[in-house]
Structure formats: C-alpha cells, structure tokens
Protein backbone atom coordinates (compact mmCIF):
# COMPACT_ATOMS: atom_id res chain seq x y z
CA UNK A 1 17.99 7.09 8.35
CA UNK A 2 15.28 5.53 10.79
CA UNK A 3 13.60 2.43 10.17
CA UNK A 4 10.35 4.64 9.48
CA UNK A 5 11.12 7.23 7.39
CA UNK A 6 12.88 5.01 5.33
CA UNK A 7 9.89 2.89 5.15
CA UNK A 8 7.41 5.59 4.49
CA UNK A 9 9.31 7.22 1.72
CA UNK A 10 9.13 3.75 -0.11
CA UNK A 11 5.84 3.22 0.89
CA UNK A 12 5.14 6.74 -0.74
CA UNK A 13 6.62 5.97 -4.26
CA UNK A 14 5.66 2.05 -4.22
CA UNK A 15 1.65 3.96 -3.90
CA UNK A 16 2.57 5.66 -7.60
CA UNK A 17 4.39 2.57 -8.84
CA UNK A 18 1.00 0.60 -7.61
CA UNK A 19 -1.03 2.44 -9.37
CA UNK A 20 0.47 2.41 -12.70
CA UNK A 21 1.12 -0.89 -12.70
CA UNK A 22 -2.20 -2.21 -11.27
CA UNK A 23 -4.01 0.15 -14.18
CA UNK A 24 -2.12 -0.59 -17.33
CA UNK A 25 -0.89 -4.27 -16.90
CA UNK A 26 -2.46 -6.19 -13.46
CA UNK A 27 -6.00 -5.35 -14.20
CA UNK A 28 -6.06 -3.92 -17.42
CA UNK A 29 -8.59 -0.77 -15.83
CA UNK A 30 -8.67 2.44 -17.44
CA UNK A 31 -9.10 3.87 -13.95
CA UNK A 32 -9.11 7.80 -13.84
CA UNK A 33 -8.62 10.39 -10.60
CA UNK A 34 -11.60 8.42 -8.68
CA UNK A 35 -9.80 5.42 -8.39
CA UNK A 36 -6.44 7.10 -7.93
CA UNK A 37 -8.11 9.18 -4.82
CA UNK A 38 -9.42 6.06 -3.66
CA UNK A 39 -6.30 4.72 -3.83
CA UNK A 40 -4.54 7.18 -1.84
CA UNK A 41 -6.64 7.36 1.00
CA UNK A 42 -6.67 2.91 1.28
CA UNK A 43 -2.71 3.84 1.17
CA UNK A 44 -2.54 6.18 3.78
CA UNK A 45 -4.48 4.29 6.25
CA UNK A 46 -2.33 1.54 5.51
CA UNK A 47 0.43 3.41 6.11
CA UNK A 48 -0.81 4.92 9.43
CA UNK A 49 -1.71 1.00 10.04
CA UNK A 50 2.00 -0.35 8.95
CA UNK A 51 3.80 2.01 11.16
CA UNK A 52 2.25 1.44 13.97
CA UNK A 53 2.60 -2.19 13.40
CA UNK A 54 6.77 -1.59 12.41
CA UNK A 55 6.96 0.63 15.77
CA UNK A 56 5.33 -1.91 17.77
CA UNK A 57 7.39 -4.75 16.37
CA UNK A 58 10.66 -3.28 16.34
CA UNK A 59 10.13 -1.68 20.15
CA UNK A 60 8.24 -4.26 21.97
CA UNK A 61 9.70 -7.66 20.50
CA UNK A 62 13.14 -8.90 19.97
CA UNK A 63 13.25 -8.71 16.30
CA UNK A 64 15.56 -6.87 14.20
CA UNK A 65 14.21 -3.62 12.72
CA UNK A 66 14.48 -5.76 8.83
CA UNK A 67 12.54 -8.61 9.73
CA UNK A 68 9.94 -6.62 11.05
CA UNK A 69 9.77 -4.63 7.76
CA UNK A 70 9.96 -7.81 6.17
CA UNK A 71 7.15 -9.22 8.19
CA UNK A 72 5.32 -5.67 7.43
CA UNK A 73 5.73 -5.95 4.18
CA UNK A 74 4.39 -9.58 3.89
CA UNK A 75 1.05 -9.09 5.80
CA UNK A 76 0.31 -6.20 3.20
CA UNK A 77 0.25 -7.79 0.05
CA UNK A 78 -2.94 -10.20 0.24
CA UNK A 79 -4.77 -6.79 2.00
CA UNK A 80 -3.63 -4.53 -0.78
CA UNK A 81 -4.31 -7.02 -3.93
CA UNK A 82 -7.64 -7.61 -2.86
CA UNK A 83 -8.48 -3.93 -1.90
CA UNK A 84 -6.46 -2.34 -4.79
CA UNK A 85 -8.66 -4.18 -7.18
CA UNK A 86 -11.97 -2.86 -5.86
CA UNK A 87 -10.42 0.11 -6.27
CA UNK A 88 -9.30 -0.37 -9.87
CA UNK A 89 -12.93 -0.94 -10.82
CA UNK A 90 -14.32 2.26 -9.27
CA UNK A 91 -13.83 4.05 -12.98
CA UNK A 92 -15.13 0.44 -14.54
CA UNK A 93 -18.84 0.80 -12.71
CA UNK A 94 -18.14 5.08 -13.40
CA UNK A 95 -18.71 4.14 -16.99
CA UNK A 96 -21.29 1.53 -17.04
C-alpha cells in the first residue's frame, strides 16, 4: 500500500478516535456536532498539510518513508492538542 494512503486512512479513523477521546476523558467537554464539524475541517487541513509534508520528505530527502511518518506524526501532536482543545470548548461557550 503507499506510504500515503496508508497514512491517510489512519489519519481518517485516528480523527473519530480523537474526538471521542478528547470529549469524554481529555477534556471532559460535552461537545456536540459544532465542535465535531470544527473538528473535521482543522483535520482535513491538517491532513492536506501532513501529506504534503510526508511527500516532500520522503521524495526530496534521504529519509526512509517511516521516519518521515514518524517525523510527521511528531510535529502534529503539540498543533493538534492545542487546537483540538479550542475546539472542544466551541459547545462549552454554545451553552454559556
């Protein structure tokens, strides 16, 4: 399977996973479909975003197409914590 399918299929399903985790146990949120659109469209750009950044690291540097997912990978999690929980408490300020 190539490097980026593979990657966006688990990208895909790790955006559900997020969400249900973030809601019920990281933040504690009871976020609804606001927060789960907003969600989606932060994940797609950072999809868009992370395979560009896989493409350009696996065809224009030496390294190996699974340290560049690895590197990928890495480089997302501060950017997603810190944008996923604005996101979470989009249905917080909904019902204030």
């Amino acid at each position: 399977m190539a490097y980026w399918l593979a990657y966006s299929a688990a990208f895909i399903i790790g955006v559900v996973l997020s969400f249900v985790i973030n809601r019920n146990f990281v933040f504690n949120e009871d976020s609804g479909l606001k927060s789960f659109a907003a969600l989606l469209v932060f994940y797609l750009g950072l999809l868009a975003y992370n395979n560009a950044l896989l493409y350009f690291l696996v065809t224009k540097t030496p390294l190996p197409e699974e340290i560049a997912v690895i590197m990928v990978i890495a480089l997302n999690v501060p950017i997603s914590f810190l944008f996923i929980r604005r996101i979470m408490r989009i249905g917080e300020h909904a019902r204030d």
